[in-house]
PDB file of N, CA and C in Angstrom:
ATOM      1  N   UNK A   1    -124.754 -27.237 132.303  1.00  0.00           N
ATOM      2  CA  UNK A   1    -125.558 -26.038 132.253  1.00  0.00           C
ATOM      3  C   UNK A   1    -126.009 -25.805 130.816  1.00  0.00           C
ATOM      4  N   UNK A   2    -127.186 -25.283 130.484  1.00  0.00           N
ATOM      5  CA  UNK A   2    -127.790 -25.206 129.505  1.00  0.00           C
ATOM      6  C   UNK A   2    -128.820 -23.844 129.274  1.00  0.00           C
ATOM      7  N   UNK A   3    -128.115 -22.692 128.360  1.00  0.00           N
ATOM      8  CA  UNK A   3    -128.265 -21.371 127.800  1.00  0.00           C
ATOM      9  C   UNK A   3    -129.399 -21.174 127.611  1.00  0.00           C
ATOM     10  N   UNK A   4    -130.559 -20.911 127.341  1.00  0.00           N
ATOM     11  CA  UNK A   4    -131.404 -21.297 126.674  1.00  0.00           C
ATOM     12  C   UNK A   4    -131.414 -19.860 125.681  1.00  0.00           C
ATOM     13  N   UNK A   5    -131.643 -18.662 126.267  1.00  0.00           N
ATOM     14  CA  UNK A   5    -131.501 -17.627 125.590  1.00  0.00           C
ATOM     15  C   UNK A   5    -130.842 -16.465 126.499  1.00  0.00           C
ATOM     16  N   UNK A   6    -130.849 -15.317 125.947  1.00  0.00           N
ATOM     17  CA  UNK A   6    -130.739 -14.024 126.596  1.00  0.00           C
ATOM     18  C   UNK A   6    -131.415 -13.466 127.173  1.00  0.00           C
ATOM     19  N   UNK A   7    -131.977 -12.884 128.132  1.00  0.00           N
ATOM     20  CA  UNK A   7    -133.021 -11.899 128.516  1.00  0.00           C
ATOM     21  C   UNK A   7    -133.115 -10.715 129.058  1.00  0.00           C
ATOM     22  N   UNK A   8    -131.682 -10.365 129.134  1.00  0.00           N
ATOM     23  CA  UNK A   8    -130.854  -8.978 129.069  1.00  0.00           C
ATOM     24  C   UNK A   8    -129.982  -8.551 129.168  1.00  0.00           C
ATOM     25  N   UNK A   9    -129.611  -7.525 128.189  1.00  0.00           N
ATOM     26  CA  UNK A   9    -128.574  -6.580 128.396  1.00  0.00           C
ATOM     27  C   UNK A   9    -128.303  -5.214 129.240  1.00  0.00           C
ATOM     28  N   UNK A  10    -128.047  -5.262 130.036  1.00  0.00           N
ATOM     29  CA  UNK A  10    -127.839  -3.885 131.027  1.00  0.00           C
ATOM     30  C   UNK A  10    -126.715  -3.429 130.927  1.00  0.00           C
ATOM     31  N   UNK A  11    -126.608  -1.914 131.306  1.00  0.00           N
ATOM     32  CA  UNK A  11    -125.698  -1.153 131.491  1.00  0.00           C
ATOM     33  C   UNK A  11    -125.926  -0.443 132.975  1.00  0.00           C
ATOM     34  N   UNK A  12    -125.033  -0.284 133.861  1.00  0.00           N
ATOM     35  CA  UNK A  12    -124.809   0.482 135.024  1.00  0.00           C
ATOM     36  C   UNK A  12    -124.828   2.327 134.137  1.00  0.00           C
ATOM     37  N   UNK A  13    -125.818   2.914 134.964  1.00  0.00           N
ATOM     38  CA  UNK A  13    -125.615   4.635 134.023  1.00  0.00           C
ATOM     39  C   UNK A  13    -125.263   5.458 135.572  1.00  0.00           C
ATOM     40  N   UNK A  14    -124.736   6.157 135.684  1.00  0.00           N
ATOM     41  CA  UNK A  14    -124.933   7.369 136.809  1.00  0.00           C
ATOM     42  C   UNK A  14    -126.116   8.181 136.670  1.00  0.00           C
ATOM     43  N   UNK A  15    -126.716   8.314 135.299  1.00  0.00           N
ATOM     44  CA  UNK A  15    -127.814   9.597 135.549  1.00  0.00           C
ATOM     45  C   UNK A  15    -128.927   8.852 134.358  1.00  0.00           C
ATOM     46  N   UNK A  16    -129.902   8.640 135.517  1.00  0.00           N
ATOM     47  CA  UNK A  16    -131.223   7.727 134.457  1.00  0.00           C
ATOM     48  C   UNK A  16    -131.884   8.388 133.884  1.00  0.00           C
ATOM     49  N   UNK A  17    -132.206   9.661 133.921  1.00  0.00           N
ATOM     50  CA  UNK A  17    -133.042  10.233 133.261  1.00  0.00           C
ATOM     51  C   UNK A  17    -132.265  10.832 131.676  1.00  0.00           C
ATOM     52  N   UNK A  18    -130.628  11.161 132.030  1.00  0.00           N
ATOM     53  CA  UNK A  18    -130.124  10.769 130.489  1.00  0.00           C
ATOM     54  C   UNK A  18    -129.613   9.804 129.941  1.00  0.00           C
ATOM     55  N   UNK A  19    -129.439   8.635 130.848  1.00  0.00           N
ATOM     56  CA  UNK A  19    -129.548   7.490 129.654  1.00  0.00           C
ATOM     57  C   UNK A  19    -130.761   7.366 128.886  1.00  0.00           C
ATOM     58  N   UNK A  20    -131.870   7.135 129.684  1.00  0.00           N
ATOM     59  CA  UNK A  20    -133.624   6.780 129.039  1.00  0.00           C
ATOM     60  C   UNK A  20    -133.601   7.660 128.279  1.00  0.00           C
ATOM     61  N   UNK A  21    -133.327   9.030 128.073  1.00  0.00           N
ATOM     62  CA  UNK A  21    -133.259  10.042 127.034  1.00  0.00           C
ATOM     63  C   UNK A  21    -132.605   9.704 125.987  1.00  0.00           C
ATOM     64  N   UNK A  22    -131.820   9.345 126.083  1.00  0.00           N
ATOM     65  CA  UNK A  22    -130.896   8.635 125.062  1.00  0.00           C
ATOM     66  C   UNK A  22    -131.595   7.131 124.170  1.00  0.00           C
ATOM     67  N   UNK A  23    -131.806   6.455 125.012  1.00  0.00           N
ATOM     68  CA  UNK A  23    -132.455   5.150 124.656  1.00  0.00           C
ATOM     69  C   UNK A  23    -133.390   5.631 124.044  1.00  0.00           C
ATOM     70  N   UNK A  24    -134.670   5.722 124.693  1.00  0.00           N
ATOM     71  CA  UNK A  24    -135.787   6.259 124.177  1.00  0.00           C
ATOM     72  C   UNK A  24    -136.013   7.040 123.073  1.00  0.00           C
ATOM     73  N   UNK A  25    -135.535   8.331 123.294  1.00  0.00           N
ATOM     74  CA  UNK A  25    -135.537   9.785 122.381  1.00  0.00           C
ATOM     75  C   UNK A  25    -134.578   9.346 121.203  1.00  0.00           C
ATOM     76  N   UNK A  26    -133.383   9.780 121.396  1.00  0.00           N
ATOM     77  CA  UNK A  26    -131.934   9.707 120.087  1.00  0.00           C
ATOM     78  C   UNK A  26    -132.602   8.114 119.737  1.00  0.00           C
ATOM     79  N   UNK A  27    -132.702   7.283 120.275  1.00  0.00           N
ATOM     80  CA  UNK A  27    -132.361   6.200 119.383  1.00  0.00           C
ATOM     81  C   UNK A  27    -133.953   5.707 119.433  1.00  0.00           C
ATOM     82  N   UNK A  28    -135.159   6.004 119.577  1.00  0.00           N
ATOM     83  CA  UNK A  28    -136.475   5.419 119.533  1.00  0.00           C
ATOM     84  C   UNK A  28    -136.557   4.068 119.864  1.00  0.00           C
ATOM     85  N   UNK A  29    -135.835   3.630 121.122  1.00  0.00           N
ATOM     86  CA  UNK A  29    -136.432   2.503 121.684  1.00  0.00           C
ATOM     87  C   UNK A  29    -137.829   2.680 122.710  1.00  0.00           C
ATOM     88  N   UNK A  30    -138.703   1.628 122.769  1.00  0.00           N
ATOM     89  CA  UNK A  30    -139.615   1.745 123.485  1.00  0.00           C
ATOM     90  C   UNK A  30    -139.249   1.424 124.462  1.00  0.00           C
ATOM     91  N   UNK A  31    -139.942   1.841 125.646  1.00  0.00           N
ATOM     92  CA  UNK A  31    -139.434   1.533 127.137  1.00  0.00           C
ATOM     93  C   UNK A  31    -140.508   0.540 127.425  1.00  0.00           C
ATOM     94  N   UNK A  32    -140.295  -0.890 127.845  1.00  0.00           N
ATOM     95  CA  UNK A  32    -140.952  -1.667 128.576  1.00  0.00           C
ATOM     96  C   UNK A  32    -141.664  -1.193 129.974  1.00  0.00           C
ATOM     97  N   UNK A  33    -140.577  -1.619 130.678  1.00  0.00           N
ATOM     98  CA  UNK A  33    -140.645  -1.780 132.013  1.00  0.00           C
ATOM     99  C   UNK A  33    -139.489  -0.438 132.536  1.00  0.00           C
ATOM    100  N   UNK A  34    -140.309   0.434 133.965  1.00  0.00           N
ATOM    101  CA  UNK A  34    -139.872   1.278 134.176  1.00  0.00           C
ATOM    102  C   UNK A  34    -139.607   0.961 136.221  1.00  0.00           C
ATOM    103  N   UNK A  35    -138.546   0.312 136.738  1.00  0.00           N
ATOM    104  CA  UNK A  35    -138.937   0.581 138.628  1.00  0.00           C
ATOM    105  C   UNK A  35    -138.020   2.239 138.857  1.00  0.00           C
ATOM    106  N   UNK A  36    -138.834   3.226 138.994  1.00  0.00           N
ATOM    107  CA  UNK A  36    -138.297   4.402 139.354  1.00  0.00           C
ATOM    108  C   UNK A  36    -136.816   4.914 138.504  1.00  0.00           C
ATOM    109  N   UNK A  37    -136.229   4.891 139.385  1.00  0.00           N
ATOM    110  CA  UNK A  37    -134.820   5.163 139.327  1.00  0.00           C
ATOM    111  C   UNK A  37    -133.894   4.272 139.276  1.00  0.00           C
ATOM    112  N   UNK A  38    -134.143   3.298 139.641  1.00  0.00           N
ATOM    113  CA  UNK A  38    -133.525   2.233 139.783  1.00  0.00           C
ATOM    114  C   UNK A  38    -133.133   1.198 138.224  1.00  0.00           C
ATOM    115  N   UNK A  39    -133.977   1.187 137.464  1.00  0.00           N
ATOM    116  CA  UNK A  39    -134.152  -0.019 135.926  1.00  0.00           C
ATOM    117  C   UNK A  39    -135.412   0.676 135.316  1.00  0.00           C
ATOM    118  N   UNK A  40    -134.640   0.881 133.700  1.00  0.00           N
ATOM    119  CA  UNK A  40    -135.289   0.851 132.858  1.00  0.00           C
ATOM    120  C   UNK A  40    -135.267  -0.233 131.584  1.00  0.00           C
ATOM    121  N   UNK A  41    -136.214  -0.711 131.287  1.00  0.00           N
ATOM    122  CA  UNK A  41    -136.105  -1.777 130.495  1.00  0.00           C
ATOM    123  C   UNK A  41    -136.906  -2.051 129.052  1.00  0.00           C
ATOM    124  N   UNK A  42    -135.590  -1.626 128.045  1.00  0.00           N
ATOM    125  CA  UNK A  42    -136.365  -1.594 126.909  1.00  0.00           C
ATOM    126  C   UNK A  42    -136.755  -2.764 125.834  1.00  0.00           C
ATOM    127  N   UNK A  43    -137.752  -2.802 125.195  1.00  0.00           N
ATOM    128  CA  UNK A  43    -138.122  -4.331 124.168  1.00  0.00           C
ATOM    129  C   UNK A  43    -137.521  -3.837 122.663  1.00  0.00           C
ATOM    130  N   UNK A  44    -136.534  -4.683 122.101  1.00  0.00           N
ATOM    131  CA  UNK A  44    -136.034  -4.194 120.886  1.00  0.00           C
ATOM    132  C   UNK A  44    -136.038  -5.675 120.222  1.00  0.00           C
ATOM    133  N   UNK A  45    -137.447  -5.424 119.307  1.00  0.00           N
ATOM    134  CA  UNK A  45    -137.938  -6.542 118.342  1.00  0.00           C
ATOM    135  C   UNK A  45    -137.639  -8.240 119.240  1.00  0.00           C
ATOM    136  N   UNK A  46    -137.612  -7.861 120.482  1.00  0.00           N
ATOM    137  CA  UNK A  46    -137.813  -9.966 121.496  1.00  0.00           C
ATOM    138  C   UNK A  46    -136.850  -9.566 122.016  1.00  0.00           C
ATOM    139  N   UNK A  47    -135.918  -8.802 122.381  1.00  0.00           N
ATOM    140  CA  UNK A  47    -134.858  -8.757 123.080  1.00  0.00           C
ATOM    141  C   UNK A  47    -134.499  -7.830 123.932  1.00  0.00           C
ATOM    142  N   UNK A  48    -134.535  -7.552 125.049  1.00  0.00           N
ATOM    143  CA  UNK A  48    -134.614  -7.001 126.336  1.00  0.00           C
ATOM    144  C   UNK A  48    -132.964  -6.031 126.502  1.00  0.00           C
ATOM    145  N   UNK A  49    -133.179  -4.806 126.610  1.00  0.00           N
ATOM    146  CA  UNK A  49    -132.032  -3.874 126.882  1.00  0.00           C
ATOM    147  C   UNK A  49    -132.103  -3.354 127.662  1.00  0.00           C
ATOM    148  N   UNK A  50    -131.878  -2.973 128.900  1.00  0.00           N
ATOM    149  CA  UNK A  50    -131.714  -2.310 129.896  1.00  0.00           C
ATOM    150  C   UNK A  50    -130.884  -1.279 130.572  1.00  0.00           C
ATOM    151  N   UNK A  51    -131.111  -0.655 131.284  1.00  0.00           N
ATOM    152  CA  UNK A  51    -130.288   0.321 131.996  1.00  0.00           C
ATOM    153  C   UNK A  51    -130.215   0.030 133.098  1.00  0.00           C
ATOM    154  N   UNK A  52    -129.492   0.697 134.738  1.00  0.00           N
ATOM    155  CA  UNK A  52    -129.758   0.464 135.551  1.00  0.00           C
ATOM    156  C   UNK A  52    -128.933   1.478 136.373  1.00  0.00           C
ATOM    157  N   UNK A  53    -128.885   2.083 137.602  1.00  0.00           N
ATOM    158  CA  UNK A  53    -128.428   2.897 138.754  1.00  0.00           C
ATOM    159  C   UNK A  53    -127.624   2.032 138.930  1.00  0.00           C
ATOM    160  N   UNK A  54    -126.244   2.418 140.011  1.00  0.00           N
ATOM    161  CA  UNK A  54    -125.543   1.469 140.456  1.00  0.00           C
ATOM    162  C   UNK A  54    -126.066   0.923 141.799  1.00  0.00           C
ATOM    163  N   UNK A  55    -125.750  -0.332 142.010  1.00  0.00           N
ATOM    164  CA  UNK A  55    -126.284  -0.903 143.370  1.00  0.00           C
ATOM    165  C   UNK A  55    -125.050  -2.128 143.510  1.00  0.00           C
ATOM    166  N   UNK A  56    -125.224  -2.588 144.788  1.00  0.00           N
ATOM    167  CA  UNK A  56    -124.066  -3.693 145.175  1.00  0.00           C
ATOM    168  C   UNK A  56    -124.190  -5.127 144.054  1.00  0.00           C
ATOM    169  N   UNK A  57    -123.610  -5.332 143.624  1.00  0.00           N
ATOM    170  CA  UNK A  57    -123.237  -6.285 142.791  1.00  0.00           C
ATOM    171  C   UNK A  57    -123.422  -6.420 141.355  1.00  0.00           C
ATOM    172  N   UNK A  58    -123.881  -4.826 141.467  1.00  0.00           N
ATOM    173  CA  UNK A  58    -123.487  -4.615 139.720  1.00  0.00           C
ATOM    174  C   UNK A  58    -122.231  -3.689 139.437  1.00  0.00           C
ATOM    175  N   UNK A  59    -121.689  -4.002 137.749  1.00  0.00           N
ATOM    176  CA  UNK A  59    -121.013  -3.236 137.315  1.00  0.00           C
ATOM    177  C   UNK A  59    -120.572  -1.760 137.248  1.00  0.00           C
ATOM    178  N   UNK A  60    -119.509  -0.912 137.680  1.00  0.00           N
ATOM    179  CA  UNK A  60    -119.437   0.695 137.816  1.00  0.00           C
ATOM    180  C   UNK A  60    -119.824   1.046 136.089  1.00  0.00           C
ATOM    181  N   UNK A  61    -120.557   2.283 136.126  1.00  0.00           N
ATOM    182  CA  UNK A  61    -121.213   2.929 134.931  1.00  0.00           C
ATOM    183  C   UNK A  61    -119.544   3.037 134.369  1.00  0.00           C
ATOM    184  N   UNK A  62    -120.159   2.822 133.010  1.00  0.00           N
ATOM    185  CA  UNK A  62    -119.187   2.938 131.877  1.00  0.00           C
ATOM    186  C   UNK A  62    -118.383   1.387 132.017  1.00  0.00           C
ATOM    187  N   UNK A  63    -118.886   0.230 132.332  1.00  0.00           N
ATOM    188  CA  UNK A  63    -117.680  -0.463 132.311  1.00  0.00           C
ATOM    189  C   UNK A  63    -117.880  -0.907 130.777  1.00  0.00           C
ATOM    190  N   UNK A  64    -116.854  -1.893 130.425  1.00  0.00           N
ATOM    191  CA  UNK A  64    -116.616  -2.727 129.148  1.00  0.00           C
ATOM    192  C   UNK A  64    -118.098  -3.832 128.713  1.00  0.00           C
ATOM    193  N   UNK A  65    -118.996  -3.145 127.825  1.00  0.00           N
ATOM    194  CA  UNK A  65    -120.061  -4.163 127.405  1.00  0.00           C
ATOM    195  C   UNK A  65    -120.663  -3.577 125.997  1.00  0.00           C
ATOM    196  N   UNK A  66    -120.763  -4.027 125.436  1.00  0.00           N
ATOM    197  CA  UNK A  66    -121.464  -3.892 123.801  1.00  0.00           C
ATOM    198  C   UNK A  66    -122.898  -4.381 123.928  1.00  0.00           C
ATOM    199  N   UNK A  67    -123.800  -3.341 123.498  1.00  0.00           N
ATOM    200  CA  UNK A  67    -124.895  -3.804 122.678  1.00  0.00           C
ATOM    201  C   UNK A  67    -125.367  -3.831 121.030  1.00  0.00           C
ATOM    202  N   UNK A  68    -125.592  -4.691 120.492  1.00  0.00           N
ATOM    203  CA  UNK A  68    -125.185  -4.125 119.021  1.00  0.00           C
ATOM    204  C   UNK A  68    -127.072  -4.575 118.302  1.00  0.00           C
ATOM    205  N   UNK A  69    -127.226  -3.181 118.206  1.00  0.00           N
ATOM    206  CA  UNK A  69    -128.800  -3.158 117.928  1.00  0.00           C
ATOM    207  C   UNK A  69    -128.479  -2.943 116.084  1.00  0.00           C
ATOM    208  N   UNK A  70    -129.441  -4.284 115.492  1.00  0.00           N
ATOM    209  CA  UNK A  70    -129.770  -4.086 114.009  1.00  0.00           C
ATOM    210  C   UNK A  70    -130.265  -3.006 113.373  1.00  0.00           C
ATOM    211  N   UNK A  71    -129.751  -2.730 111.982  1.00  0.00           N
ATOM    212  CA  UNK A  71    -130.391  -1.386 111.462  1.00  0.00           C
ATOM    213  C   UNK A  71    -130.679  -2.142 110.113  1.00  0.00           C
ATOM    214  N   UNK A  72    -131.920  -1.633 109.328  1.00  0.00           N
ATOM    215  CA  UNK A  72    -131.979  -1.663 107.607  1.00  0.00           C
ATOM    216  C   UNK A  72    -131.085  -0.813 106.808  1.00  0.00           C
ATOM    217  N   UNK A  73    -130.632   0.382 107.525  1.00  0.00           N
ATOM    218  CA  UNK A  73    -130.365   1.440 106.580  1.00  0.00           C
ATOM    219  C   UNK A  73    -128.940   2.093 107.263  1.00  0.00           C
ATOM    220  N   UNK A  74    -127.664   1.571 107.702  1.00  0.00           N
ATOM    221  CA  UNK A  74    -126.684   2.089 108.457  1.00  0.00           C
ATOM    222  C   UNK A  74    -126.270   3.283 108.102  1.00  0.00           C
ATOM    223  N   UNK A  75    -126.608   3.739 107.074  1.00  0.00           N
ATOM    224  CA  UNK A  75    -125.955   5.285 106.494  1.00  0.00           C
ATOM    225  C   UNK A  75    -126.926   6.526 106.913  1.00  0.00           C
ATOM    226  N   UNK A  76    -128.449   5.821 106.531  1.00  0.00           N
ATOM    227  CA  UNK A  76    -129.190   6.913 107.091  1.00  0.00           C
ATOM    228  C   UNK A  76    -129.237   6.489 109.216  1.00  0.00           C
ATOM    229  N   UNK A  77    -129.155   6.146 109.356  1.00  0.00           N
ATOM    230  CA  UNK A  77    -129.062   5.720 111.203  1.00  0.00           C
ATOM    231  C   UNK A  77    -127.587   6.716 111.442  1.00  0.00           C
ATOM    232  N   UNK A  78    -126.880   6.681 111.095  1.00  0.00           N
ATOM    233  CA  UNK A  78    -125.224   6.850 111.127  1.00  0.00           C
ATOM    234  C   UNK A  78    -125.880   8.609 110.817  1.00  0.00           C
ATOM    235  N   UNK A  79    -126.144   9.215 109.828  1.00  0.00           N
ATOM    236  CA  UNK A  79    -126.584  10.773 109.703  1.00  0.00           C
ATOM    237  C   UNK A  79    -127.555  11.021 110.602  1.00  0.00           C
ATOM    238  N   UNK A  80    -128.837  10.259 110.686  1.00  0.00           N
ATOM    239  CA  UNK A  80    -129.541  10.703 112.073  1.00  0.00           C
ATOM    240  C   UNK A  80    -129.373  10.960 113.403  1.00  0.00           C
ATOM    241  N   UNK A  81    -128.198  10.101 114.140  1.00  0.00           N
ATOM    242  CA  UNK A  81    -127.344  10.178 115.199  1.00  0.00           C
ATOM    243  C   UNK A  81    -126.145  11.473 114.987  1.00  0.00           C
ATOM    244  N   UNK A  82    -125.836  11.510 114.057  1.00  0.00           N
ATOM    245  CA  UNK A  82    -124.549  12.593 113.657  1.00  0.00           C
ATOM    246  C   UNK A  82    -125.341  14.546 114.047  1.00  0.00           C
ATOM    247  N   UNK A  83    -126.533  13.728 113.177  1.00  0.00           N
ATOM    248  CA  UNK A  83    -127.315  15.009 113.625  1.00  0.00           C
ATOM    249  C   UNK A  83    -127.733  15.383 114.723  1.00  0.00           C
ATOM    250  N   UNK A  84    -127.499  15.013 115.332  1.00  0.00           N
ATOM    251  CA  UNK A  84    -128.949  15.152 116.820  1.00  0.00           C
ATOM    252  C   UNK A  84    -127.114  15.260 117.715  1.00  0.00           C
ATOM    253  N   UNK A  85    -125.955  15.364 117.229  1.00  0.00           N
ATOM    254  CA  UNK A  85    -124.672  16.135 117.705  1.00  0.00           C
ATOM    255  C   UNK A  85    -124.170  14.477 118.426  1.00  0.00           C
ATOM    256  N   UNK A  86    -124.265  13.325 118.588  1.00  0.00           N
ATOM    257  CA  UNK A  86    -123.681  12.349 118.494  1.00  0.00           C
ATOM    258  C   UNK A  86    -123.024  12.192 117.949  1.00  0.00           C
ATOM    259  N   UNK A  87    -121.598  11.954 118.481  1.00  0.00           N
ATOM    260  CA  UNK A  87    -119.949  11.312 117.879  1.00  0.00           C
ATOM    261  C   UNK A  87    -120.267  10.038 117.704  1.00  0.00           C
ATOM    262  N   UNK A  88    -120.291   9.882 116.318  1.00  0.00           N
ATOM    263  CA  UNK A  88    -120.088   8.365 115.940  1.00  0.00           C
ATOM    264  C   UNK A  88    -118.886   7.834 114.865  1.00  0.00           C
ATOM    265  N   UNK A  89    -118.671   6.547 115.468  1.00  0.00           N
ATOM    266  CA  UNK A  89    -117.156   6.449 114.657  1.00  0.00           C
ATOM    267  C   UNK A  89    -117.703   6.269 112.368  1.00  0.00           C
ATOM    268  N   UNK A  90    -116.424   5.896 112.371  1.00  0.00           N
ATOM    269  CA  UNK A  90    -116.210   5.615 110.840  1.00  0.00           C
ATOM    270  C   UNK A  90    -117.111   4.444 110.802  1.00  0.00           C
ATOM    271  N   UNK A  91    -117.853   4.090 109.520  1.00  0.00           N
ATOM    272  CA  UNK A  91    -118.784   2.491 109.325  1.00  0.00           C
ATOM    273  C   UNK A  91    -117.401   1.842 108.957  1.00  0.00           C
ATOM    274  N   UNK A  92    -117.103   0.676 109.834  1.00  0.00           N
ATOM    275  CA  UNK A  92    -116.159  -0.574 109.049  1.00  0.00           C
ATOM    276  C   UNK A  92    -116.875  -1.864 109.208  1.00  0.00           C
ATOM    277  N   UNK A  93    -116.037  -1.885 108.066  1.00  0.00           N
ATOM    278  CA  UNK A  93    -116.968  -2.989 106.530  1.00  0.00           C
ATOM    279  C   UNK A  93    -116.719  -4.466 107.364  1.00  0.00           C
ATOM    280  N   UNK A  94    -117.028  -5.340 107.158  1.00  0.00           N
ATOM    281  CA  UNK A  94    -116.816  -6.895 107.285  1.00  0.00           C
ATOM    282  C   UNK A  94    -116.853  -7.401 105.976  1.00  0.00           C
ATOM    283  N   UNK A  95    -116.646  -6.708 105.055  1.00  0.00           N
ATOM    284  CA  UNK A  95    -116.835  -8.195 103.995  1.00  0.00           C
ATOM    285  C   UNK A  95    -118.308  -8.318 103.969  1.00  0.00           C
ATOM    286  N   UNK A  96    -118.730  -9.716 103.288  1.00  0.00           N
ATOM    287  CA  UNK A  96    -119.818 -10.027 103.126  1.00  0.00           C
ATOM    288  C   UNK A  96    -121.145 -10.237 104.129  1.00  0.00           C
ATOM    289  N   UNK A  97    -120.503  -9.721 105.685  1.00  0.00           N
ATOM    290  CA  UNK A  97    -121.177  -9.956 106.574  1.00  0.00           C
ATOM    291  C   UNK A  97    -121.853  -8.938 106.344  1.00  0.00           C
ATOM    292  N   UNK A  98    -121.098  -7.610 106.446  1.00  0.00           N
ATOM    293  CA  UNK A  98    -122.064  -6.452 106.447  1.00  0.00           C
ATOM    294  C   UNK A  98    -121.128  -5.394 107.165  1.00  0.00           C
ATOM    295  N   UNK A  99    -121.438  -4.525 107.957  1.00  0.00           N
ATOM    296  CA  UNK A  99    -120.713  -2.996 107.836  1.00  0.00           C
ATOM    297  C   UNK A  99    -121.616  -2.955 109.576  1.00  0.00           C
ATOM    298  N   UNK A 100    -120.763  -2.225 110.316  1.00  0.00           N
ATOM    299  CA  UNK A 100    -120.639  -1.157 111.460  1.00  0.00           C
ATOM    300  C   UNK A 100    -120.277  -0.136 111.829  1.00  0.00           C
ATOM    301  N   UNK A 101    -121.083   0.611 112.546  1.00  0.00           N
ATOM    302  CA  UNK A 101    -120.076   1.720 113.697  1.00  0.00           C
ATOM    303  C   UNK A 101    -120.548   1.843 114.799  1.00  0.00           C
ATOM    304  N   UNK A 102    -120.113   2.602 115.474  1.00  0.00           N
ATOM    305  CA  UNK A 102    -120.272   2.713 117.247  1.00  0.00           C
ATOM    306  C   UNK A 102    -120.503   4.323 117.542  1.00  0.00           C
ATOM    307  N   UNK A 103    -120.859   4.425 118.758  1.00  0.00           N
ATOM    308  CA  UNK A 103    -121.215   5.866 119.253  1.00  0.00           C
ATOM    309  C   UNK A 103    -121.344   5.191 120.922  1.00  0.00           C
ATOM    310  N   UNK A 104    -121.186   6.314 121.960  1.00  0.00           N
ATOM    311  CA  UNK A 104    -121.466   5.792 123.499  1.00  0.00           C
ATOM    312  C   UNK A 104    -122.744   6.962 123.668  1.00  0.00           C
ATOM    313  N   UNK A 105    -123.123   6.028 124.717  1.00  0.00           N
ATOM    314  CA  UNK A 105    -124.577   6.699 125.493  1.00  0.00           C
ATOM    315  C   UNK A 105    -123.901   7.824 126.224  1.00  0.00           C
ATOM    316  N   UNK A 106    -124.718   8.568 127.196  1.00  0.00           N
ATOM    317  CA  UNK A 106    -124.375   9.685 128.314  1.00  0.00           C
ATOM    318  C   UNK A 106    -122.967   8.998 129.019  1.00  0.00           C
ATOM    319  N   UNK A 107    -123.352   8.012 129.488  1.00  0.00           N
ATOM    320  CA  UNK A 107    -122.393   7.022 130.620  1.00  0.00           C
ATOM    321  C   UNK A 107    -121.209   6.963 129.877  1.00  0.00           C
ATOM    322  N   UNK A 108    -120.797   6.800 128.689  1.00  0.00           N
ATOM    323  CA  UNK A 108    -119.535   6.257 128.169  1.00  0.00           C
ATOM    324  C   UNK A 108    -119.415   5.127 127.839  1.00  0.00           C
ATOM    325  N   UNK A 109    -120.884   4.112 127.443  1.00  0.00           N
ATOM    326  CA  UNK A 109    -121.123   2.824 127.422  1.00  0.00           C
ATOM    327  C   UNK A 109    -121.030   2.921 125.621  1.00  0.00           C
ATOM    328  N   UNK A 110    -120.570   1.589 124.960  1.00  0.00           N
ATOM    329  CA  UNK A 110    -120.539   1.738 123.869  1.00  0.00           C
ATOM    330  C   UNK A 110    -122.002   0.745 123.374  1.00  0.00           C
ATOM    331  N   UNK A 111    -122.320   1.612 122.176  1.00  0.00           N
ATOM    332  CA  UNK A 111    -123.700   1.211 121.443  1.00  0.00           C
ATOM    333  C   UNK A 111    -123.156   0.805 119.988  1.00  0.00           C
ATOM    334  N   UNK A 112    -123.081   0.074 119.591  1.00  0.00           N
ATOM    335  CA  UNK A 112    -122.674  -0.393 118.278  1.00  0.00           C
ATOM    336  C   UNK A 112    -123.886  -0.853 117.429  1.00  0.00           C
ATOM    337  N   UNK A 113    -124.255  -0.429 115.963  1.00  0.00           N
ATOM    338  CA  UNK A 113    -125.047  -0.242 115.076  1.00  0.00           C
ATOM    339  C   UNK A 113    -124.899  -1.002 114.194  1.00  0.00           C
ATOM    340  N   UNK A 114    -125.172  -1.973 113.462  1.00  0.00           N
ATOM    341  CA  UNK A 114    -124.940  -3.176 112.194  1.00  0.00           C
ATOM    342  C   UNK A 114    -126.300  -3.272 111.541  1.00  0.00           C
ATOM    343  N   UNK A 115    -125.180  -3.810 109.812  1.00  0.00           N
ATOM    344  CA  UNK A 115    -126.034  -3.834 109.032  1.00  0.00           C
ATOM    345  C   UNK A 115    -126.085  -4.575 108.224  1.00  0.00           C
ATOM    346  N   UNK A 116    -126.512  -5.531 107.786  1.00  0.00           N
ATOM    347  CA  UNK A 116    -126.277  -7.127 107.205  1.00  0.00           C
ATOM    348  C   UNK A 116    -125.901  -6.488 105.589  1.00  0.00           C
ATOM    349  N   UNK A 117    -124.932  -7.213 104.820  1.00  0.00           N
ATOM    350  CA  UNK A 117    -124.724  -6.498 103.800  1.00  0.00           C
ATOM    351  C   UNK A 117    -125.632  -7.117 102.387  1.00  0.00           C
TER     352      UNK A 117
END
């Protein structure tokens, strides 16, 4: 078998109209592709993020999955989220890789933020 790339990340949400609020609004992703209620699907610089309702053979909202969307500026991203009343954790460092933190969507899904150092 042979990977070639990714073409999405989804999360199971219970309530679509505040995840997409979330996606969209708090964090200014553009929304691609919209089927109702069912999938929303956002483009973040070639790489496909998604949401989704629950249905048979997907994951229960909130399970265990990371998306970790790039930032230029983790300190000002980290105060813009803080502001808008988002719990976000402490930035921890990596060393020369660079620095993170995390915050969850409506669902309880974790969103993790990085920043090349």
């Amino acid at each position: 078998m042979a990977i070639s790339k990714v073409t999405n990340v989804y999360y199971v949400v219970p309530d679509m109209d505040a995840a997409v609020a979330f996606y969209r609004d708090t964090l200014g992703l553009n929304v691609k592709f919209k089927d109702g209620d069912k999938w929303t699907q956002f483009d973040v610089g070639g790489m496909q993020v998604a949401i989704a309702t629950p249905a048979p053979g997907q994951v229960d909202p909130g399970s265990n999955a990371t998306v970790v969307l790039q930032v230029d500026d983790l300190a000002t991203t980290r105060d813009e989220l803080t502001a808008q009343g988002i719990a976000v954790s402490e930035v921890v460092g990596m060393g020369d890789h660079g620095s993170f933190f995390t915050c969850r969507d409506p669902a309880g899904n974790v969103v993790q933020f990085f920043a090349r150092a």
